[in-house]
N, C-alpha and C. Protein backbone atom coordinates (compact mmCIF):
# COMPACT_ATOMS: atom_id res chain seq x y z
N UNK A 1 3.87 7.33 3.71
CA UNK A 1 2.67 6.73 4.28
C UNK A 1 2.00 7.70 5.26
N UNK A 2 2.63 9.03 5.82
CA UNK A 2 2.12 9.67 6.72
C UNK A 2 1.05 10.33 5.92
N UNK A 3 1.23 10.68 4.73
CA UNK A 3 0.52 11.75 4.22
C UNK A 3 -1.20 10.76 4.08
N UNK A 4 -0.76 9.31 3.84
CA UNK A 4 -1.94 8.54 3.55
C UNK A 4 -2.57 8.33 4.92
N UNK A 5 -2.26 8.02 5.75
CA UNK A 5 -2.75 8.25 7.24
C UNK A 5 -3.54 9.46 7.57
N UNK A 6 -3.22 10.44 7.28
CA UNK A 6 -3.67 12.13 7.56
C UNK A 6 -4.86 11.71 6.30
N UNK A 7 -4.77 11.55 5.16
CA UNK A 7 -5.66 11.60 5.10
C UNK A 7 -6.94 10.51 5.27
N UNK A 8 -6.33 9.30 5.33
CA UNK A 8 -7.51 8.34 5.99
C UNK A 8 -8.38 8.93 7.31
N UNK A 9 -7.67 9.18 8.12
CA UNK A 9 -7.88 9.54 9.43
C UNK A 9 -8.77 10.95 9.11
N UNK A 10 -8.48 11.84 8.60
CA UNK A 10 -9.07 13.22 8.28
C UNK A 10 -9.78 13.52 6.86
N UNK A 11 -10.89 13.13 7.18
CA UNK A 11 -11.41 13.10 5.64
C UNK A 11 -11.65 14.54 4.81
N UNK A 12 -11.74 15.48 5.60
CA UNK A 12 -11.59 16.93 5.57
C UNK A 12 -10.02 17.68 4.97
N UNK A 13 -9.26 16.56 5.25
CA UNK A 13 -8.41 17.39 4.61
C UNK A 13 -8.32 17.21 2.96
N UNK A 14 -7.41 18.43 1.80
CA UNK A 14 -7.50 18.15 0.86
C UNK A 14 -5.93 18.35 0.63
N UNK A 15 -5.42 19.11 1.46
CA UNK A 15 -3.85 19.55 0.65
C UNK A 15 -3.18 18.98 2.27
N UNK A 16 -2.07 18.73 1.93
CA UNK A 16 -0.80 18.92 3.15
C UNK A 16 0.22 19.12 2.51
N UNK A 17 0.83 20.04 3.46
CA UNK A 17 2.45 20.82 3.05
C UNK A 17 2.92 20.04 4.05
N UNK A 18 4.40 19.49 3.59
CA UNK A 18 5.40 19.47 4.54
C UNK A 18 4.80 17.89 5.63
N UNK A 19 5.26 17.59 6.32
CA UNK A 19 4.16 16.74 7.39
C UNK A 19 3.45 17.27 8.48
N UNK A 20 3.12 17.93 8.67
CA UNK A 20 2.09 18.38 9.90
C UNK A 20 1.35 19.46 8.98
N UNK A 21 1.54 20.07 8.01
CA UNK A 21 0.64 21.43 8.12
C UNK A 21 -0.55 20.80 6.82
N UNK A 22 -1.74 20.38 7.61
CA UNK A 22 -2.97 20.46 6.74
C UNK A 22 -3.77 20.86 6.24
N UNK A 23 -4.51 21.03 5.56
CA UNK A 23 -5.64 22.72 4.92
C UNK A 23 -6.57 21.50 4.76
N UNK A 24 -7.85 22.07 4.83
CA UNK A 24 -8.96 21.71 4.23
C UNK A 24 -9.72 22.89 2.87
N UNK A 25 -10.83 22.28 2.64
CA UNK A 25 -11.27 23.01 1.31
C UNK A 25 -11.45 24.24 1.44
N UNK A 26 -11.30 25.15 2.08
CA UNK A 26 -11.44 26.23 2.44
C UNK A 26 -10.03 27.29 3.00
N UNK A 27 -8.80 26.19 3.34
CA UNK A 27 -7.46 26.59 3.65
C UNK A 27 -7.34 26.98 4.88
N UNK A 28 -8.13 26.69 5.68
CA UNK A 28 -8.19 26.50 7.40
C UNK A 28 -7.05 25.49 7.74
N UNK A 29 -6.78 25.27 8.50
CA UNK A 29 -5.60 24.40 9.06
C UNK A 29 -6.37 22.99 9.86
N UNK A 30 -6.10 22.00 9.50
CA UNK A 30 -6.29 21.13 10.18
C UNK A 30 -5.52 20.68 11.41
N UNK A 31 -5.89 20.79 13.05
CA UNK A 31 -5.23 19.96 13.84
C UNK A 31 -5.49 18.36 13.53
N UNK A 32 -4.17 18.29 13.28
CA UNK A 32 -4.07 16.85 13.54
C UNK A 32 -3.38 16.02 14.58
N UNK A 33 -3.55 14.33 14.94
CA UNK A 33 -3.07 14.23 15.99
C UNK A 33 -1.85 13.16 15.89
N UNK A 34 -0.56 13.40 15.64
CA UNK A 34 0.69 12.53 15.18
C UNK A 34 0.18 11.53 15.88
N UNK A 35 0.12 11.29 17.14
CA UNK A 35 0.56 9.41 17.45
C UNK A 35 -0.47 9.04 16.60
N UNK A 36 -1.68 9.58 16.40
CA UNK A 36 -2.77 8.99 15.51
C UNK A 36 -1.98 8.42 14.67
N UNK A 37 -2.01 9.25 13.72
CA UNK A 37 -1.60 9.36 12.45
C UNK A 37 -0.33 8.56 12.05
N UNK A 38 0.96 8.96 12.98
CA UNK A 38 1.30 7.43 13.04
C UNK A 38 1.00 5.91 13.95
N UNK A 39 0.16 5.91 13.88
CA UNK A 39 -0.31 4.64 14.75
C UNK A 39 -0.99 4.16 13.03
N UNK A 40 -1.86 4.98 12.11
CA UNK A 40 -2.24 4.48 11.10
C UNK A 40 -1.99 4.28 9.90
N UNK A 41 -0.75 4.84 9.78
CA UNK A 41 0.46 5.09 8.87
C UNK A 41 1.49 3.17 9.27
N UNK A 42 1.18 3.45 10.14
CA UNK A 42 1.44 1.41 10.69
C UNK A 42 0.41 0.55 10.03
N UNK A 43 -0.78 0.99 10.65
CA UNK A 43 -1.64 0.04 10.16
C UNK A 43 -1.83 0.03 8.44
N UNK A 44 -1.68 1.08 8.06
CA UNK A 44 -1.43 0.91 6.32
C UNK A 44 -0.42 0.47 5.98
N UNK A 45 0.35 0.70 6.33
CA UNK A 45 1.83 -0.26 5.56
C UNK A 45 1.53 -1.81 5.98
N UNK A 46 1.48 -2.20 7.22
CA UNK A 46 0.86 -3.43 7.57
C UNK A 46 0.00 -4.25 6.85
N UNK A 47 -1.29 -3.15 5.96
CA UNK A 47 -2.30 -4.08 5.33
C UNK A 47 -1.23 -3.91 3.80
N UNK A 48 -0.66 -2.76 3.23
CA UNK A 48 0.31 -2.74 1.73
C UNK A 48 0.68 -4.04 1.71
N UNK A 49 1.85 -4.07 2.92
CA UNK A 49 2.28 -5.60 3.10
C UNK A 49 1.89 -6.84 3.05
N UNK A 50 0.65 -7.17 3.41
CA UNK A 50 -0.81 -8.61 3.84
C UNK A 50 -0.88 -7.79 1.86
N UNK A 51 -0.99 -6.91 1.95
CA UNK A 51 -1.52 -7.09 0.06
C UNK A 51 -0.60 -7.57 -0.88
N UNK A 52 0.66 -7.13 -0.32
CA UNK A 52 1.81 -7.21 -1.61
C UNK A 52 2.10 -9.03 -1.09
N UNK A 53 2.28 -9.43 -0.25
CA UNK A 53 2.63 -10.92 -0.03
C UNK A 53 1.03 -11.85 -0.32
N UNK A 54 -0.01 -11.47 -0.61
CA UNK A 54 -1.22 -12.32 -0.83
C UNK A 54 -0.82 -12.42 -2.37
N UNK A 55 -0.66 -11.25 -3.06
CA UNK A 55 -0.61 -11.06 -4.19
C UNK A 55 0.50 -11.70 -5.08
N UNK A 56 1.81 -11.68 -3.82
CA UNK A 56 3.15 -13.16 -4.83
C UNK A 56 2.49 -14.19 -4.35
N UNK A 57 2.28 -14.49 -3.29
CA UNK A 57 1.03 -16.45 -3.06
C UNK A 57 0.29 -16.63 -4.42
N UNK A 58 -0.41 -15.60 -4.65
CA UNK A 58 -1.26 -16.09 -5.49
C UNK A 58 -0.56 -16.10 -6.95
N UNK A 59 0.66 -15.41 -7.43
CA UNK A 59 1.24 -15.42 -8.60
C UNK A 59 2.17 -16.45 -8.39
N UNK A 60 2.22 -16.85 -7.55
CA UNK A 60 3.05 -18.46 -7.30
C UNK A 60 2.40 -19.77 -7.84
N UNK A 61 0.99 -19.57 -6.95
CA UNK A 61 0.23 -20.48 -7.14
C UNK A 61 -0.13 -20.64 -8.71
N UNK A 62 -0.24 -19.78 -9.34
CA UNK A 62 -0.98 -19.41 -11.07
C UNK A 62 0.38 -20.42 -11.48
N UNK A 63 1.69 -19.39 -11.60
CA UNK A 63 2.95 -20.32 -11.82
C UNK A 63 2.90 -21.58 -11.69
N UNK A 64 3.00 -22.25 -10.56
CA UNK A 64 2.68 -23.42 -10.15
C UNK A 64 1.86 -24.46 -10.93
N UNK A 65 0.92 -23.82 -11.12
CA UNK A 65 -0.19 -24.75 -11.56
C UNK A 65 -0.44 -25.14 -12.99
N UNK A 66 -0.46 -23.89 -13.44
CA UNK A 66 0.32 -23.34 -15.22
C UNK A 66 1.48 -24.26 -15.68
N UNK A 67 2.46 -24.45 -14.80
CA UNK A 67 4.01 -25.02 -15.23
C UNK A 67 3.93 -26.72 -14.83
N UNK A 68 3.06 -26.72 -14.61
CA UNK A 68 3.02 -28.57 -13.89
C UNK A 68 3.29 -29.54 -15.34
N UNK A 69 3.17 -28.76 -16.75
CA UNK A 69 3.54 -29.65 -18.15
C UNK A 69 4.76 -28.95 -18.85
N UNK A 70 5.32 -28.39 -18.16
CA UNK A 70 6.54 -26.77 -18.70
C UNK A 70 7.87 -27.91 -18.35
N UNK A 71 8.66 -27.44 -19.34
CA UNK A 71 10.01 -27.40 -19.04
C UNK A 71 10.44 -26.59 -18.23
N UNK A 72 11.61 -27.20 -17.43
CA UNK A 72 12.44 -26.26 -16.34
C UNK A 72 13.12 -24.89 -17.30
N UNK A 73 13.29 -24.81 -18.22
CA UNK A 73 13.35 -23.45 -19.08
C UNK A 73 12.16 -22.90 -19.56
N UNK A 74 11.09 -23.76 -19.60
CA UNK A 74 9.43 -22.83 -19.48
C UNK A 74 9.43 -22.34 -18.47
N UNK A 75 9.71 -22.85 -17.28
CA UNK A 75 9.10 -22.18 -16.40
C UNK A 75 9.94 -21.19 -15.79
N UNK A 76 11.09 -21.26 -15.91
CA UNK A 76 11.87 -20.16 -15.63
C UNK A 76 11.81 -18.91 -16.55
N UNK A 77 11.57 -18.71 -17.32
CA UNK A 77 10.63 -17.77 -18.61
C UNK A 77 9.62 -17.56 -17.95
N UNK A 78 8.46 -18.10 -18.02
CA UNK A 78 7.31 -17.54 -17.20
C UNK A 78 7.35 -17.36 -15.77
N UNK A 79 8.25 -17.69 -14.93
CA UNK A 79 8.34 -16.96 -13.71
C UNK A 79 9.19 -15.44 -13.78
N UNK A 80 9.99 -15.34 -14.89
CA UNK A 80 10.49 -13.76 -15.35
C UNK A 80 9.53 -13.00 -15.96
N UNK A 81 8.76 -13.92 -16.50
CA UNK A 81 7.26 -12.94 -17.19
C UNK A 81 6.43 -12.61 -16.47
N UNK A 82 5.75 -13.53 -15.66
CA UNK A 82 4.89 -12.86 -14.98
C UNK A 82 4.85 -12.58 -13.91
């Protein structure tokens, strides 16, 4: 997630080696500023997370609603399927 931070935060950059060493299009070095970078490397995993748990709610809910005429072996099949 650091590397996605560096580059949210630094839109200039195009390559990073390693974690700290950045280049832009030209192979200049980017200063960058860690607590930044991890301070936003938080806030992205934070929103991954709000995405990956909206995203089983809502494949619950589909399940749910889908299986309300299913057998308890339908629906255990389509909760392995989808």
């Amino acid at each position: 997630m650091i590397h996605e931070a560096i580059y949210s935060l630094y839109p200039n950059v195009v390559a990073i080696y390693g974690a700290h060493d950045a280049k832009d299009a030209n192979k200049n070095s980017v200063v960058i500023d860690m607590n930044a970078v991890n301070q936003e490397a938080e806030r992205l995993q934070s929103e991954a997370q709000a995405q990956a748990e909206a995203k089983a709610q809502l494949r619950t809910s589909v399940i749910n609603k889908i299986a309300t005429n299913l057998t308890s072996e339908e629906k255990a099949w389509l909760e392995e399927n989808l």
